[in-house]
PDB file of N, CA and C in Angstrom:
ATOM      1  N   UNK A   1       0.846  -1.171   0.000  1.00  0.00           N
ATOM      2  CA  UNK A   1       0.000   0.000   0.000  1.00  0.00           C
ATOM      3  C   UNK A   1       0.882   1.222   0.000  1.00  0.00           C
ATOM      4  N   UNK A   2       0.753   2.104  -0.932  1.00  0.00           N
ATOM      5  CA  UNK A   2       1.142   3.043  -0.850  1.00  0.00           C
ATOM      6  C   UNK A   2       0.698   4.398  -0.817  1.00  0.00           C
ATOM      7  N   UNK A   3       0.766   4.984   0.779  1.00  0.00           N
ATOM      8  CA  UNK A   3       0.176   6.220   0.669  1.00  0.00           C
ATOM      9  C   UNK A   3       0.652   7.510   0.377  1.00  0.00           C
ATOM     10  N   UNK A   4      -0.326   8.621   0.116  1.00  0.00           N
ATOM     11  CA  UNK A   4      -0.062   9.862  -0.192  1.00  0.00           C
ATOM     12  C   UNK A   4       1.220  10.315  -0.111  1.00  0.00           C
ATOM     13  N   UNK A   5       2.085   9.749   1.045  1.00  0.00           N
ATOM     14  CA  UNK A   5       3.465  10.718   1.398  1.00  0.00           C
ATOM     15  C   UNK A   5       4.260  10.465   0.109  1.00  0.00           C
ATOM     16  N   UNK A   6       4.365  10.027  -0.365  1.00  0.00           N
ATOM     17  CA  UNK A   6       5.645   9.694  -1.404  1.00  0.00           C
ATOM     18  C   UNK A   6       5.253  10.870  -2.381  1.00  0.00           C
ATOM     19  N   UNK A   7       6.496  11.773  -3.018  1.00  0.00           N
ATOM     20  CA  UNK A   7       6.344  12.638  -3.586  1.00  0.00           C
ATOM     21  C   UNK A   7       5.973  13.400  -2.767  1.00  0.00           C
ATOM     22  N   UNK A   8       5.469  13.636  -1.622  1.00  0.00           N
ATOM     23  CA  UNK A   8       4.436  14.957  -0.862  1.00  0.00           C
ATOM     24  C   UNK A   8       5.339  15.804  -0.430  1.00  0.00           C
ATOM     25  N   UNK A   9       5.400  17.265  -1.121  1.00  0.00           N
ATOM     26  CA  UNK A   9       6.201  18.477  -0.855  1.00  0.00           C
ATOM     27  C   UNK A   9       6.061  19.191   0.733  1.00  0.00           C
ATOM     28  N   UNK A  10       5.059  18.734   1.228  1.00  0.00           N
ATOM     29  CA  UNK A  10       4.916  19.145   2.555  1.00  0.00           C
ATOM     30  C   UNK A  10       5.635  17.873   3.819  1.00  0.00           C
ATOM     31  N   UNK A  11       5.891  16.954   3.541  1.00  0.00           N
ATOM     32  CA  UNK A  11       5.971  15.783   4.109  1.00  0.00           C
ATOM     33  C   UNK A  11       7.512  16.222   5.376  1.00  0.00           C
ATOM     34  N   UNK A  12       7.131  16.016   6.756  1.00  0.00           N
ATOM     35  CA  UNK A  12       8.235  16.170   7.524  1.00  0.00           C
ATOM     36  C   UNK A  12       8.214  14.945   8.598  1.00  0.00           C
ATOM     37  N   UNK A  13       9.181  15.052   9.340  1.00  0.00           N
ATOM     38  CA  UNK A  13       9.692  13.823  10.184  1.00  0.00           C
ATOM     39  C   UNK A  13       7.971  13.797  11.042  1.00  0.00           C
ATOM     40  N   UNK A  14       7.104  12.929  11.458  1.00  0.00           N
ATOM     41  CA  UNK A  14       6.336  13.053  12.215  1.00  0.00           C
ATOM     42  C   UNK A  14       4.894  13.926  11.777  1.00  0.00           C
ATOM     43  N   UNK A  15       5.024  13.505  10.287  1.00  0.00           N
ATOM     44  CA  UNK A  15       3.900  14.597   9.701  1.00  0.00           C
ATOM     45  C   UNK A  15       2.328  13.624   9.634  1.00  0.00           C
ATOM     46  N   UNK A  16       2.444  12.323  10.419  1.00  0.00           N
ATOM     47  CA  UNK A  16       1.555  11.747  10.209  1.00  0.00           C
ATOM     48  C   UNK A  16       0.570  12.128  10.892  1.00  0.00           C
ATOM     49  N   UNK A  17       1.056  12.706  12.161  1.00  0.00           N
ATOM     50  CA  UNK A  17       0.034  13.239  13.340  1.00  0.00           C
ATOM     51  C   UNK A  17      -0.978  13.500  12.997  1.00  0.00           C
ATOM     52  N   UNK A  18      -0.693  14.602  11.619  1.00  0.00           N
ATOM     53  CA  UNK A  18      -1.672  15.890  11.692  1.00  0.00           C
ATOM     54  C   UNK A  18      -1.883  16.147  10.637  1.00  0.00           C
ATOM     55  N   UNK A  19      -1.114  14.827   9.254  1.00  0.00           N
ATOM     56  CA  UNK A  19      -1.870  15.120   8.070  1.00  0.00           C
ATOM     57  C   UNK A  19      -3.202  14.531   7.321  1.00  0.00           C
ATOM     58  N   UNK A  20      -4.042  15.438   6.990  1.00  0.00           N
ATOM     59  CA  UNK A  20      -5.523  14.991   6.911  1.00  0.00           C
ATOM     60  C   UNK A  20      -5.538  14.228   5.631  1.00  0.00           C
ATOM     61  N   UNK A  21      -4.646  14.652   4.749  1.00  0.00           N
ATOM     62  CA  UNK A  21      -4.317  13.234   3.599  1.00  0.00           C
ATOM     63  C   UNK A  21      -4.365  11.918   3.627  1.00  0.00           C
ATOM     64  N   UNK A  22      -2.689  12.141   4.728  1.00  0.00           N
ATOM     65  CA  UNK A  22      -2.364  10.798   5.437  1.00  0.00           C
ATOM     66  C   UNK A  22      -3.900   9.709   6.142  1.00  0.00           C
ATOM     67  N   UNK A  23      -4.457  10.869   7.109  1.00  0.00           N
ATOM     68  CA  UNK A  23      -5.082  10.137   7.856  1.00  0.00           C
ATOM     69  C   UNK A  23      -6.941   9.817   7.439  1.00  0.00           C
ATOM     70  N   UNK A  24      -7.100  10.367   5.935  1.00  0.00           N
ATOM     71  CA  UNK A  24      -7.738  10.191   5.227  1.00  0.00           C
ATOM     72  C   UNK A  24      -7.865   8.733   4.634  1.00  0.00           C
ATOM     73  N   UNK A  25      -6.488   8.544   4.182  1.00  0.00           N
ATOM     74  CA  UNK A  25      -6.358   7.742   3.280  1.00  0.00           C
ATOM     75  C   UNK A  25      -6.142   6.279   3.758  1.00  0.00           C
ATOM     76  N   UNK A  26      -5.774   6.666   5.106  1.00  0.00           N
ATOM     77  CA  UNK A  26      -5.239   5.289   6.153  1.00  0.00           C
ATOM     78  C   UNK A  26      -6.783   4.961   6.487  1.00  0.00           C
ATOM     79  N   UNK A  27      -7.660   5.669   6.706  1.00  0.00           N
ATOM     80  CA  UNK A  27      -8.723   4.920   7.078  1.00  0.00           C
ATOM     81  C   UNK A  27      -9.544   4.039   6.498  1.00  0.00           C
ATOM     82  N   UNK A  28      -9.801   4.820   4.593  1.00  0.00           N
ATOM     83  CA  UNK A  28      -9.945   4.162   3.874  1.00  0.00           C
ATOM     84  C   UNK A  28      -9.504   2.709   3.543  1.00  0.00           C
ATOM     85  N   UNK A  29      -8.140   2.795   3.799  1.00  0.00           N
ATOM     86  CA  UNK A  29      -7.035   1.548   4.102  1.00  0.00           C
ATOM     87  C   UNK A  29      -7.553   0.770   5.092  1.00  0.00           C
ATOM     88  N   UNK A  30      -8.126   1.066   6.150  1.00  0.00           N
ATOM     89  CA  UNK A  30      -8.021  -0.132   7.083  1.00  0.00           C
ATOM     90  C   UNK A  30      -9.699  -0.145   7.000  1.00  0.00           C
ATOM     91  N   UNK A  31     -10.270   0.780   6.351  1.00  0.00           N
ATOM     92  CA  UNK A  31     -11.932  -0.312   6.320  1.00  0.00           C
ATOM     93  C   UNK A  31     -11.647  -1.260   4.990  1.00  0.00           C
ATOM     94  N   UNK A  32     -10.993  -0.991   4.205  1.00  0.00           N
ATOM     95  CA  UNK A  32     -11.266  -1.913   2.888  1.00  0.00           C
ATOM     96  C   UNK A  32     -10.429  -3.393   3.813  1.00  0.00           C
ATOM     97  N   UNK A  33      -9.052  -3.287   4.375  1.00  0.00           N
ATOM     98  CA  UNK A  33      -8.613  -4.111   4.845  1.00  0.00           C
ATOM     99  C   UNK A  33      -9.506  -4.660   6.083  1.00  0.00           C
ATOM    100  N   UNK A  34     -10.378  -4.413   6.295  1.00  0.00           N
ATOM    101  CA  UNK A  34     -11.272  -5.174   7.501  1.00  0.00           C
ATOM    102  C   UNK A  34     -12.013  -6.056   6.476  1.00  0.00           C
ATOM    103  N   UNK A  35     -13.159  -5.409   5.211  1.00  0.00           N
ATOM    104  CA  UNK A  35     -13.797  -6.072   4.700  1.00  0.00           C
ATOM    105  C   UNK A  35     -13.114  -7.822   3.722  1.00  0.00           C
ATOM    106  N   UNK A  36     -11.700  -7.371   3.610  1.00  0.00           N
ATOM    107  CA  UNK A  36     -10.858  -8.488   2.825  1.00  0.00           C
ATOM    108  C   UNK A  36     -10.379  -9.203   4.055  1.00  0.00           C
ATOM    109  N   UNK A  37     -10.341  -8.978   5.842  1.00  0.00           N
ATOM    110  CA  UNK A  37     -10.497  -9.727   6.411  1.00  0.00           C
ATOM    111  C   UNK A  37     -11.504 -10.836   6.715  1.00  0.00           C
ATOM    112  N   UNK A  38     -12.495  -9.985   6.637  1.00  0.00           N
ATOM    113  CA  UNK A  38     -14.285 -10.861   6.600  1.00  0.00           C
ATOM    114  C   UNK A  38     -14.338 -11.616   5.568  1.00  0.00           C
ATOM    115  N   UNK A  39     -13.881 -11.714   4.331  1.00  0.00           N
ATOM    116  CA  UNK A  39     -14.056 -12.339   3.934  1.00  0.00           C
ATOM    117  C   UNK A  39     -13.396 -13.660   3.632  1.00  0.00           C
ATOM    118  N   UNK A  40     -11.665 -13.625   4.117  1.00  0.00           N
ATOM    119  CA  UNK A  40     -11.083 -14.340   4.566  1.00  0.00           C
ATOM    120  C   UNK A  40     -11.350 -15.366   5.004  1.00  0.00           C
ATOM    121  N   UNK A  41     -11.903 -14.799   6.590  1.00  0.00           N
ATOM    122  CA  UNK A  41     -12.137 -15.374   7.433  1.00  0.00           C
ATOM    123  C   UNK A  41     -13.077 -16.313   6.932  1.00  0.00           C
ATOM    124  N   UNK A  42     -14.377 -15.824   6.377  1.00  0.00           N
ATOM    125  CA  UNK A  42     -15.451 -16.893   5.767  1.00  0.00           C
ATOM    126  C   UNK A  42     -14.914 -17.745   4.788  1.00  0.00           C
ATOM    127  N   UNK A  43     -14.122 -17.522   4.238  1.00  0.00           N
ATOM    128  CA  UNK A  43     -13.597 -18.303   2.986  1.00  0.00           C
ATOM    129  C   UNK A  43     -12.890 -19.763   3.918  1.00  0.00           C
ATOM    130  N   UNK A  44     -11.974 -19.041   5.198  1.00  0.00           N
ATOM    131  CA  UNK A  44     -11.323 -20.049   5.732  1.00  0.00           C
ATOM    132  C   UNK A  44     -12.723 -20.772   6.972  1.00  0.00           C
ATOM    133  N   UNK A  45     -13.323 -20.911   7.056  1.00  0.00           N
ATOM    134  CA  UNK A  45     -14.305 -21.220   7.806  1.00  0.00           C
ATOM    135  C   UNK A  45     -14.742 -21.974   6.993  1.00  0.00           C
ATOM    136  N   UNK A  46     -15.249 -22.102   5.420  1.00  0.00           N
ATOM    137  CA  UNK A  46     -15.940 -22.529   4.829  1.00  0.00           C
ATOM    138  C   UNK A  46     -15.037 -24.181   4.186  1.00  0.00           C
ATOM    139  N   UNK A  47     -13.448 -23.965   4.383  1.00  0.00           N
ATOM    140  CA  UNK A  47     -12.627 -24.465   4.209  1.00  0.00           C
ATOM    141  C   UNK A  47     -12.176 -26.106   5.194  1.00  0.00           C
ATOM    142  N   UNK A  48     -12.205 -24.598   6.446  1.00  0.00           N
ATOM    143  CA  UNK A  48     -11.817 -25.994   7.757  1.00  0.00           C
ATOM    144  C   UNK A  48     -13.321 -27.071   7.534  1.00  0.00           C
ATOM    145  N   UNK A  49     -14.697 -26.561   7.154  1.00  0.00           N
ATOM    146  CA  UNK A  49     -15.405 -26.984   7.363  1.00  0.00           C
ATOM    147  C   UNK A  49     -15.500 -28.349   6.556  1.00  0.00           C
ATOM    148  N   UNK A  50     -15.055 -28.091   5.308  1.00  0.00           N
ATOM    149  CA  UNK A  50     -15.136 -29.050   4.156  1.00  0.00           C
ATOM    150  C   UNK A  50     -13.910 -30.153   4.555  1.00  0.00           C
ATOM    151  N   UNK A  51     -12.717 -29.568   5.086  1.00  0.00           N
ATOM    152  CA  UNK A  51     -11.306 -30.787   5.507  1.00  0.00           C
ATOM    153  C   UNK A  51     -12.171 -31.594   6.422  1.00  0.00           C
ATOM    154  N   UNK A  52     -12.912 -30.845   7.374  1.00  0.00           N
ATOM    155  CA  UNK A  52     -13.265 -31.749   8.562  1.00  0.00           C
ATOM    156  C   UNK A  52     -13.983 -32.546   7.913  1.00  0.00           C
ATOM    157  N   UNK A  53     -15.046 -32.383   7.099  1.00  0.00           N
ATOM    158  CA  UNK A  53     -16.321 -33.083   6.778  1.00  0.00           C
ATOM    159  C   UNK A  53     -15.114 -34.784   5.477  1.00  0.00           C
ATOM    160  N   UNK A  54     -14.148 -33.470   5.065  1.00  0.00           N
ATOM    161  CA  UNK A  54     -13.562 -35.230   4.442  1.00  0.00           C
ATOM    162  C   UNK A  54     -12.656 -36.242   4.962  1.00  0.00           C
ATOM    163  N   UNK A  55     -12.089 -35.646   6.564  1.00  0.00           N
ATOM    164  CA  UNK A  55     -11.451 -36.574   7.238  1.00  0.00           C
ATOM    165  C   UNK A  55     -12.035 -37.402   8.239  1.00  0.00           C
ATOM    166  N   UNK A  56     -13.312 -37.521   8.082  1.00  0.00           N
ATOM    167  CA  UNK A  56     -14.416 -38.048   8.689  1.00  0.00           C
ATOM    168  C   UNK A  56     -14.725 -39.010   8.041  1.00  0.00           C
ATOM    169  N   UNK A  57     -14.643 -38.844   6.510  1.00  0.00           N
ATOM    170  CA  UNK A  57     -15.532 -39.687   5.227  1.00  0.00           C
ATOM    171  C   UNK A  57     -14.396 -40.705   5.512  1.00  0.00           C
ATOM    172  N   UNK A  58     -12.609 -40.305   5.319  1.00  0.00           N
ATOM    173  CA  UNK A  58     -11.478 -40.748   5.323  1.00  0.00           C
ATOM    174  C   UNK A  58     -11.543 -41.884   6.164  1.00  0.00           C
ATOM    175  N   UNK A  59     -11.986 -41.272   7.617  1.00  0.00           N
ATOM    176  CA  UNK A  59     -12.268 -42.245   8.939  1.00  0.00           C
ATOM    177  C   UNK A  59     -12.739 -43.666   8.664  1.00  0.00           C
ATOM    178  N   UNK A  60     -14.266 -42.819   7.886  1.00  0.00           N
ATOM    179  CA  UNK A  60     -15.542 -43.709   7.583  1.00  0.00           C
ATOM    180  C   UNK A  60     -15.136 -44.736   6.770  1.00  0.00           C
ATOM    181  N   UNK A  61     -14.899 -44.484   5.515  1.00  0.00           N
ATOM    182  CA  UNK A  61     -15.105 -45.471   4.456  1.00  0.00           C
ATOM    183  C   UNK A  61     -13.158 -45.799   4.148  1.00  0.00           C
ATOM    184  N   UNK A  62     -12.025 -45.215   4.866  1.00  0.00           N
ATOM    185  CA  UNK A  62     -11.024 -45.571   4.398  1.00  0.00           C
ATOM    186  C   UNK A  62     -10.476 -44.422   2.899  1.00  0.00           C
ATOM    187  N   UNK A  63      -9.213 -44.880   2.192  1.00  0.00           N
ATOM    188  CA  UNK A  63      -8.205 -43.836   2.315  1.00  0.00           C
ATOM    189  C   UNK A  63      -9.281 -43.495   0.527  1.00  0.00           C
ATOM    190  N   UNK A  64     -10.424 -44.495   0.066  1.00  0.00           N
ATOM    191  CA  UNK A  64     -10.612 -44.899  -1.064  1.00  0.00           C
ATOM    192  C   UNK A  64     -11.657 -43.936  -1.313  1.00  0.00           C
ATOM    193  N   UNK A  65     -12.142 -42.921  -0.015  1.00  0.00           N
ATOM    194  CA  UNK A  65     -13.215 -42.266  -0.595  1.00  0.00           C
ATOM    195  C   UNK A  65     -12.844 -40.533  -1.156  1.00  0.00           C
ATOM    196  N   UNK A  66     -13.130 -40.159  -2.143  1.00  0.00           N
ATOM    197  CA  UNK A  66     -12.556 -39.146  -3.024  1.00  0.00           C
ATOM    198  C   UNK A  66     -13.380 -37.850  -3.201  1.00  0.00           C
ATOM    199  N   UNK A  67     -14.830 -37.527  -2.338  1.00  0.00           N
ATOM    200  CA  UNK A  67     -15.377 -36.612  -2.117  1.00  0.00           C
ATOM    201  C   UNK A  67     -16.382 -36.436  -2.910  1.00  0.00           C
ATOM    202  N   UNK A  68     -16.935 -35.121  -3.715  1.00  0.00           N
ATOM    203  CA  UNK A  68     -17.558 -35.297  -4.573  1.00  0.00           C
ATOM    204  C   UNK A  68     -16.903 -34.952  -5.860  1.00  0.00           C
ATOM    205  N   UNK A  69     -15.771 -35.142  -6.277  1.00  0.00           N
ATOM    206  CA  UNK A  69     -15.019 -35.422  -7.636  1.00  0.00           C
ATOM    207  C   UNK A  69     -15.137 -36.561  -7.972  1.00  0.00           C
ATOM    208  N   UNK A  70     -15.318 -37.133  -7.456  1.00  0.00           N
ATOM    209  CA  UNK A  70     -15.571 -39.196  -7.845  1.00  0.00           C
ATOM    210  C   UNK A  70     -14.068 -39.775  -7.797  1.00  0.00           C
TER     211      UNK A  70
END
């Protein structure tokens, strides 16, 4: 991610405090990065759910059962 400061003619040691660019743009940054967490998260939820459900089948029927790919 790269924000506003690069190139920025005003930019000084500690200018993050108080620049409304900066702290514009970081927020934007961390809601989009919350929503690509959520969905993560569901993606990996939806994931563990399916390993569990085939190391069960694995249990069940032995090393021969292949899911629903046949």
């Amino acid at each position: 991610m790269s924000f506003t400061c690069k190139g920025c003619p005003d930019r000084t040691p500690g200018c993050h405090d108080h620049c409304e660019k900066y702290q514009k743009e970081k927020a934007e940054y961390e809601a989009r990065k919350q929503e690509v967490d959520k969905a993560r998260a569901i993606r990996q939820s939806v994931e563990d759910q399916r390993y569990t459900a085939i190391g069960k089948a694995v249990k069940t029927h032995g090393r021969k059962y292949r899911g629903l790919r046949g």
